[in-house]
Protein backbone atom coordinates (compact mmCIF):
# COMPACT_ATOMS: atom_id res chain seq x y z
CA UNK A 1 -60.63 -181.70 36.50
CA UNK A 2 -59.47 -184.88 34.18
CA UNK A 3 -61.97 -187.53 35.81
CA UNK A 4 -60.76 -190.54 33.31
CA UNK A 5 -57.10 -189.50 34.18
CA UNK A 6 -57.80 -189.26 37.99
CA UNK A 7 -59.88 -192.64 37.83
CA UNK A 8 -57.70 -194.29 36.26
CA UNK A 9 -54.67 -193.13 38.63
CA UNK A 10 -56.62 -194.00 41.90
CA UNK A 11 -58.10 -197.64 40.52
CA UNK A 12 -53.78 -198.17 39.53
CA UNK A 13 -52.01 -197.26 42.53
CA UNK A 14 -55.26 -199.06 44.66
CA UNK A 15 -54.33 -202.25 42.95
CA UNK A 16 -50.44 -201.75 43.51
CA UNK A 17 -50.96 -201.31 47.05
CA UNK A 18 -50.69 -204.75 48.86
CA UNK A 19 -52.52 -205.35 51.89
CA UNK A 20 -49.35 -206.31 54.20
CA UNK A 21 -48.26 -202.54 53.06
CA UNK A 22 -50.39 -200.97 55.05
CA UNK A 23 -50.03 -203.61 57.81
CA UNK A 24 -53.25 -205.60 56.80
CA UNK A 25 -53.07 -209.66 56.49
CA UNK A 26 -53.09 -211.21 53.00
CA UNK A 27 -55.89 -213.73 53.65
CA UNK A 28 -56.16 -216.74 51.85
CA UNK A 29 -59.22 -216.25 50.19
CA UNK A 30 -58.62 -212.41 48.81
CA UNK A 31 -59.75 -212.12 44.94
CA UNK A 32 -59.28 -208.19 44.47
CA UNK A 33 -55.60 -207.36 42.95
CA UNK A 34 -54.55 -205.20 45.78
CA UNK A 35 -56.53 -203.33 48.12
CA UNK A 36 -60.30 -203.06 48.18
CA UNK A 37 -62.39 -199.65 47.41
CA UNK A 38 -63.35 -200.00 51.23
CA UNK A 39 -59.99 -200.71 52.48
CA UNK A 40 -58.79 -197.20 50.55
CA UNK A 41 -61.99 -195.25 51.95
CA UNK A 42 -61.15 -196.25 55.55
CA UNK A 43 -58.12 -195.16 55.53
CA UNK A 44 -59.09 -191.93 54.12
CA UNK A 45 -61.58 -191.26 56.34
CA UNK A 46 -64.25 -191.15 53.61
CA UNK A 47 -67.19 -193.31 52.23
CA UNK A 48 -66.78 -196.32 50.21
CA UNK A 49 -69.55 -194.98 48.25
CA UNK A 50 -67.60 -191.24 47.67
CA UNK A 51 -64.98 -193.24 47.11
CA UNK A 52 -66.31 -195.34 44.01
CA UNK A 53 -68.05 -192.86 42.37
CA UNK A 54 -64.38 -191.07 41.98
CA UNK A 55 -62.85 -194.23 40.25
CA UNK A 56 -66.31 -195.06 38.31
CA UNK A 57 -65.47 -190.98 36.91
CA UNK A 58 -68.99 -189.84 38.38
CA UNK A 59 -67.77 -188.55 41.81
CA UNK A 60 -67.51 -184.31 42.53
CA UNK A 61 -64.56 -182.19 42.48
CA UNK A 62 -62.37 -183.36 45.91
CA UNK A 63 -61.23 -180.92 48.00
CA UNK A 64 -57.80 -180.76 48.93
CA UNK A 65 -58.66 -182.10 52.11
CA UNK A 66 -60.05 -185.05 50.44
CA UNK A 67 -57.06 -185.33 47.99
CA UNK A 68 -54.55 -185.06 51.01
CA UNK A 69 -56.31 -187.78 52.71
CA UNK A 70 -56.33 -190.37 49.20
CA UNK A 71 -52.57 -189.51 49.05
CA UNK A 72 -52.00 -190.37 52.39
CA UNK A 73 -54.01 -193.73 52.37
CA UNK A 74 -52.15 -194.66 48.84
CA UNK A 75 -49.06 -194.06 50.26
CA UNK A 76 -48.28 -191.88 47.12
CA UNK A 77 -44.57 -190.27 46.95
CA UNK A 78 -44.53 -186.15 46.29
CA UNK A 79 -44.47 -186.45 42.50
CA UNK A 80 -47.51 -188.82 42.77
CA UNK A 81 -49.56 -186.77 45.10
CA UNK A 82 -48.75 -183.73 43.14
CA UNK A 83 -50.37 -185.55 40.06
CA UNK A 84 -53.19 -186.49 42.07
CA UNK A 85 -53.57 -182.74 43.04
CA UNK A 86 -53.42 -182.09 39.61
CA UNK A 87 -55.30 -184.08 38.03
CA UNK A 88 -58.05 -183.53 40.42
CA UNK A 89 -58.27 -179.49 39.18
CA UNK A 90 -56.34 -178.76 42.35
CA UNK A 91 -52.76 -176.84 42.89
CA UNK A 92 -50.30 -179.22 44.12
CA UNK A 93 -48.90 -178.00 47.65
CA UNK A 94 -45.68 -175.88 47.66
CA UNK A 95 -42.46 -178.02 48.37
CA UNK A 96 -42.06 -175.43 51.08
CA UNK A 97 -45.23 -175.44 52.86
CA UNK A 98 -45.96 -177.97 55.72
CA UNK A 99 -49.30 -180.37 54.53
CA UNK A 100 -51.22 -182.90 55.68
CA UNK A 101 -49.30 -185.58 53.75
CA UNK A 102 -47.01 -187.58 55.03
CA UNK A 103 -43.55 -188.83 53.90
CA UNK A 104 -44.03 -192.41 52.21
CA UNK A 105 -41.10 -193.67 54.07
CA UNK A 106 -42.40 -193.27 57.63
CA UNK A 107 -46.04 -194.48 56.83
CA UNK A 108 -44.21 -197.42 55.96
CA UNK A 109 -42.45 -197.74 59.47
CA UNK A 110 -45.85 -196.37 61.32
CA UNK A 111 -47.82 -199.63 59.43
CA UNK A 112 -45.85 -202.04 61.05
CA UNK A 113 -46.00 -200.50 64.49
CA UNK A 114 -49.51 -201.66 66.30
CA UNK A 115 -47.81 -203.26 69.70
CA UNK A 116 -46.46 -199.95 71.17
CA UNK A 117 -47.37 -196.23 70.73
CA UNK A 118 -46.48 -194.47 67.57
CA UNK A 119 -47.40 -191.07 65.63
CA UNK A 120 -45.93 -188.76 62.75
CA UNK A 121 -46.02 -185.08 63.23
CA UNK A 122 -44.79 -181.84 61.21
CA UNK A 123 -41.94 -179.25 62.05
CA UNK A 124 -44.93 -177.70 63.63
CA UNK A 125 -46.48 -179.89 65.88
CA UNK A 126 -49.56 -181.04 63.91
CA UNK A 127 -50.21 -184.70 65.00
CA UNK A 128 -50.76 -185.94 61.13
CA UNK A 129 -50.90 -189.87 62.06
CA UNK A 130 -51.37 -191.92 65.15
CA UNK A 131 -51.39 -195.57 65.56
CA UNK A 132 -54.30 -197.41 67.57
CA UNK A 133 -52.07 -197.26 70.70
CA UNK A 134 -50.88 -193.67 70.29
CA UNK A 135 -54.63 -192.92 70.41
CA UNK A 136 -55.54 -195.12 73.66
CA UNK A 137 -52.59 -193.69 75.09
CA UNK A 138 -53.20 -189.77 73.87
CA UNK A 139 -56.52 -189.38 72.95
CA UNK A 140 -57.28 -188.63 69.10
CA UNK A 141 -54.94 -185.86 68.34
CA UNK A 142 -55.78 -185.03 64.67
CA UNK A 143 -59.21 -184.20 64.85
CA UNK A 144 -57.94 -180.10 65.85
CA UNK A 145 -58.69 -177.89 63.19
CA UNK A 146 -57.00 -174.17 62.85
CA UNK A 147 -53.66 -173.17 64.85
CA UNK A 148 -55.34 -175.88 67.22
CA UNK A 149 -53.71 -178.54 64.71
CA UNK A 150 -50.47 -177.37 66.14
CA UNK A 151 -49.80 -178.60 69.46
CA UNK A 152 -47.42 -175.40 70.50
CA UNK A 153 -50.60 -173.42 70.47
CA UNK A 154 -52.69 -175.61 72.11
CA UNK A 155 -49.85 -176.35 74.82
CA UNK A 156 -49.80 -172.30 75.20
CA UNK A 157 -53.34 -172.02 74.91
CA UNK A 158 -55.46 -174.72 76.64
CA UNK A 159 -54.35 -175.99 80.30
CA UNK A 160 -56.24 -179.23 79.44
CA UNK A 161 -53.60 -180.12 76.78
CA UNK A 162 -50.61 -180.02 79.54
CA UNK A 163 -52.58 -183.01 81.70
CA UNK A 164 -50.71 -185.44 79.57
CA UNK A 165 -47.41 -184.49 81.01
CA UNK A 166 -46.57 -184.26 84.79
CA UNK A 167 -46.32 -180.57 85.91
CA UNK A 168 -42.63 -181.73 87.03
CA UNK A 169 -42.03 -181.81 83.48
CA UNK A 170 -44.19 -178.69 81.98
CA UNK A 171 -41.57 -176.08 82.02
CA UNK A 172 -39.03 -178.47 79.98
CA UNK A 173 -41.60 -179.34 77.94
CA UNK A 174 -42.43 -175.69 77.19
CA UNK A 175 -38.83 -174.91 76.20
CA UNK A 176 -38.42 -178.03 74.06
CA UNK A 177 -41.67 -176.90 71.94
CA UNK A 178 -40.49 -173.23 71.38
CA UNK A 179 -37.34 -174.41 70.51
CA UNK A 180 -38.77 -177.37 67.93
CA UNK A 181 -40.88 -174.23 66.67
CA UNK A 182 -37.88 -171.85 66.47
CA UNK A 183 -36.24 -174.68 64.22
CA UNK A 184 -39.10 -174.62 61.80
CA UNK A 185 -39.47 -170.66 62.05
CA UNK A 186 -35.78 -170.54 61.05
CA UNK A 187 -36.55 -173.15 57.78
CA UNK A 188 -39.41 -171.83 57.05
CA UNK A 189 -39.39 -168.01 57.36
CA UNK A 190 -41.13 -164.83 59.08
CA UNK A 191 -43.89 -164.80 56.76
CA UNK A 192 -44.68 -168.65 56.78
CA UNK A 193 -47.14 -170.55 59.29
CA UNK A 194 -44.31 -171.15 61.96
CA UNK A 195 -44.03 -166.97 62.04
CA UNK A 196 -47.58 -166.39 62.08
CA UNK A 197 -47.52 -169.17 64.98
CA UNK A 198 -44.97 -167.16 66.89
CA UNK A 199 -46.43 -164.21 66.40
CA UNK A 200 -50.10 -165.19 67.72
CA UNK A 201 -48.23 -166.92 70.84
CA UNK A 202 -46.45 -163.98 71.64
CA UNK A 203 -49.51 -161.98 72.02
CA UNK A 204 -51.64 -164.44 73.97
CA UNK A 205 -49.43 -166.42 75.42
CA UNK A 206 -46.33 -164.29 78.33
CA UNK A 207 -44.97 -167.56 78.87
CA UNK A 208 -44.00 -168.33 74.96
CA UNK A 209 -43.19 -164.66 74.55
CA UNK A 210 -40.38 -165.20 77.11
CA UNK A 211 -39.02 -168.56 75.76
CA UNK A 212 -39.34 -167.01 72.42
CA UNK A 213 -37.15 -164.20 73.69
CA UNK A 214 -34.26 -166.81 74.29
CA UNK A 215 -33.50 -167.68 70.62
CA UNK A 216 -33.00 -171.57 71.29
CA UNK A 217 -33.07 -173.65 68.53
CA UNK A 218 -33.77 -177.41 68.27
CA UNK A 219 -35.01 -180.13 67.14
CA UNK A 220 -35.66 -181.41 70.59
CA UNK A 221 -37.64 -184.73 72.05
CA UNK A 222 -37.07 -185.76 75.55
CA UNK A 223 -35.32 -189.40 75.22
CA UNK A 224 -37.03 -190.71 78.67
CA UNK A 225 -40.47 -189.11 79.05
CA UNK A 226 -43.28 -189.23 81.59
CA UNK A 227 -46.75 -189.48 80.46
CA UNK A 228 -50.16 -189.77 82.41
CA UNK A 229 -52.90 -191.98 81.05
CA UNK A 230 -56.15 -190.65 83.02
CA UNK A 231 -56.86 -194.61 84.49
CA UNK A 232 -53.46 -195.72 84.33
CA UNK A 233 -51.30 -193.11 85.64
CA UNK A 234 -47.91 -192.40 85.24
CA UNK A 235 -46.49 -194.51 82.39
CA UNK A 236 -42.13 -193.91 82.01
CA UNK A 237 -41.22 -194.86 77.98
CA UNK A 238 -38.47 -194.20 75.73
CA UNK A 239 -38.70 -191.22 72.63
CA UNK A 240 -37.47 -192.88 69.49
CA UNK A 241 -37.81 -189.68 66.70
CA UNK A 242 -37.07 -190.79 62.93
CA UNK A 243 -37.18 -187.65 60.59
CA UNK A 244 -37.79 -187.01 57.24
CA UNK A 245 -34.40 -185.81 55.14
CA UNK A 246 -35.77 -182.42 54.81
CA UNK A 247 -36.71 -182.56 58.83
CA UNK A 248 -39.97 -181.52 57.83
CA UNK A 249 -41.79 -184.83 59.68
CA UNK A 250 -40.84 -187.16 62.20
CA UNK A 251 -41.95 -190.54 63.40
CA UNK A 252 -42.05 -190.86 67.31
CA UNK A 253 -41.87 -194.07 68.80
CA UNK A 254 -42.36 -194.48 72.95
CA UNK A 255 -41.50 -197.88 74.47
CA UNK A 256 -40.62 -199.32 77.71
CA UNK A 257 -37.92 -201.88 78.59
CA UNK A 258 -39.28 -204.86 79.29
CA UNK A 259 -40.37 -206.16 82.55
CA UNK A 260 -40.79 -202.36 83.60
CA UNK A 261 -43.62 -200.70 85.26
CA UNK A 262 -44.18 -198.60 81.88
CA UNK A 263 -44.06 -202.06 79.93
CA UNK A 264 -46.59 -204.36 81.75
CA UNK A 265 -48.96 -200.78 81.63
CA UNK A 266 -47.88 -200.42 77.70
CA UNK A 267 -49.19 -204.27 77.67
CA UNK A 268 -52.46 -203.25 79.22
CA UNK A 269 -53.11 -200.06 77.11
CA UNK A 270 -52.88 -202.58 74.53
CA UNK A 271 -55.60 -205.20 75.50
CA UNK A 272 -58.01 -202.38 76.50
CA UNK A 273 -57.60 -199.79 73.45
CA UNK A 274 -59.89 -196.56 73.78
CA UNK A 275 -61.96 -198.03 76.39
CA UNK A 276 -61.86 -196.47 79.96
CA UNK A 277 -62.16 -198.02 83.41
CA UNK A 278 -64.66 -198.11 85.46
CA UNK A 279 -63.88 -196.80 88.96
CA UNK A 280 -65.16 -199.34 91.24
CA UNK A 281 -66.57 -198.32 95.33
């Protein structure tokens, strides 16, 4: 581990980071040249204090969790992650494998989205990002851990995850999520993560085996979707999907036309956040 190299490559791209990058206002009175050490811990999900100690060269060894998370708050392109990774005593991810960071290009997009839900995920299904609305809508979908990060398995798996959709909709939904998973299966091989997915679902799961069976392939997001918020009900949007070149991320957008049902609930999702209704007598 170089700790005066990766100091001095955290404390550079901090200070090249502006605040309206990451969707943040300016402010009139800022002093620090870029972002703040607290600004860069938040969105890394990690202390300010942790945080410091690594630019003041005093901090541990991060793990590659850690490291995934600074190159995903820094907004860092491949080559600069895989420095980071580097520099930090750590193997840089394969090209090929699918990691927890996320393509430069659609943070970018995803910072300027905060009026309507938005979230990046991978060619498998792992929910890497979600915006504050994605997360009133959704719930907090990256705190899984294990195949659970995938949301095939849990869809196959846990009969709490299919609430979200109305059972009108589950059986489409089940073949669009085998086939998004047969896409990555075909890109990424029998003996990567999308096989060893398949392969687990087959065994617990007769309803994936059966889809499986069918060889459909695609990358495939309803356009006009149903979802149910558990206070707000049945909320109608719109599927926008923006993909990386190498398809291995999207962005997915959900909107409502205006002066819709879906929009004026959008609206109130909005106002209220994570907070829940209270059932009145």
């Amino acid at each position: 581990m170089d700790r005066a190299a990766l100091a001095a490559f955290l404390r550079t791209r901090r200070e090249a980071l502006q605040p309206a990058d990451i969707g943040l206002p300016t402010g009139a009175r800022r002093r620090t040249q870029g972002l703040r050490r607290e600004e860069v811990a938040s969105l890394a999900a990690m202390s300010t204090d942790y945080y410091t100690r690594l630019e003041q060269e005093r901090g541990p060894q991060p793990s590659e969790q850690m490291l995934a998370a600074l190159a995903r708050a820094l907004r860092l392109t491949t080559p600069e992650r895989d420095y980071l990774f580097q520099v930090a005593g750590r193997n840089a991810p394969s090209s090929v494998s699918v990691t927890a960071h996320v393509a430069p290009a659609l943070m970018r997009v995803l910072d300027r989205l905060d009026d309507t839900p938005a979230l990046i995920l991978s060619s498998l299904g792992e929910i890497l990002v979600q915006n504050r609305m994605s997360r009133a809508l959704m719930g907090d979908l990256t705190v899984y851990t294990g195949h659970a990060r995938s949301e095939v398995y849990r869809w196959f798996t846990d009969p709490e995850q299919r609430k979200l959709y109305p059972p009108d909709d589950h059986a489409r939904q089940s073949r669009a999520m085998v086939a998004n998973l047969r896409a990555a299966y075909g890109q990424m091989g029998p003996k990567s993560r999308a096989g060893e997915l398949a392969a687990l679902l087959s065994k617990e799961s007769a309803e994936f085996a059966e889809l499986w069976e069918r060889q459909e392939v695609a990358k495939r997001f309803v356009d006009h979707k149903v979802l149910m918020h558990p206070e707000l009900g049945a909320i109608e949007v719109d599927c926008q999907a923006l993909f990386t070149e190498d398809q291995s991320q999207a962005l997915l957008v959900l909107t409502a036309a205006p002066r819709t049902e879906g929009y004026e609930k959008l609206q109130l999702l909005g106002v209220l956040g994570n907070e829940r209704f209270e059932v009145s007598n």
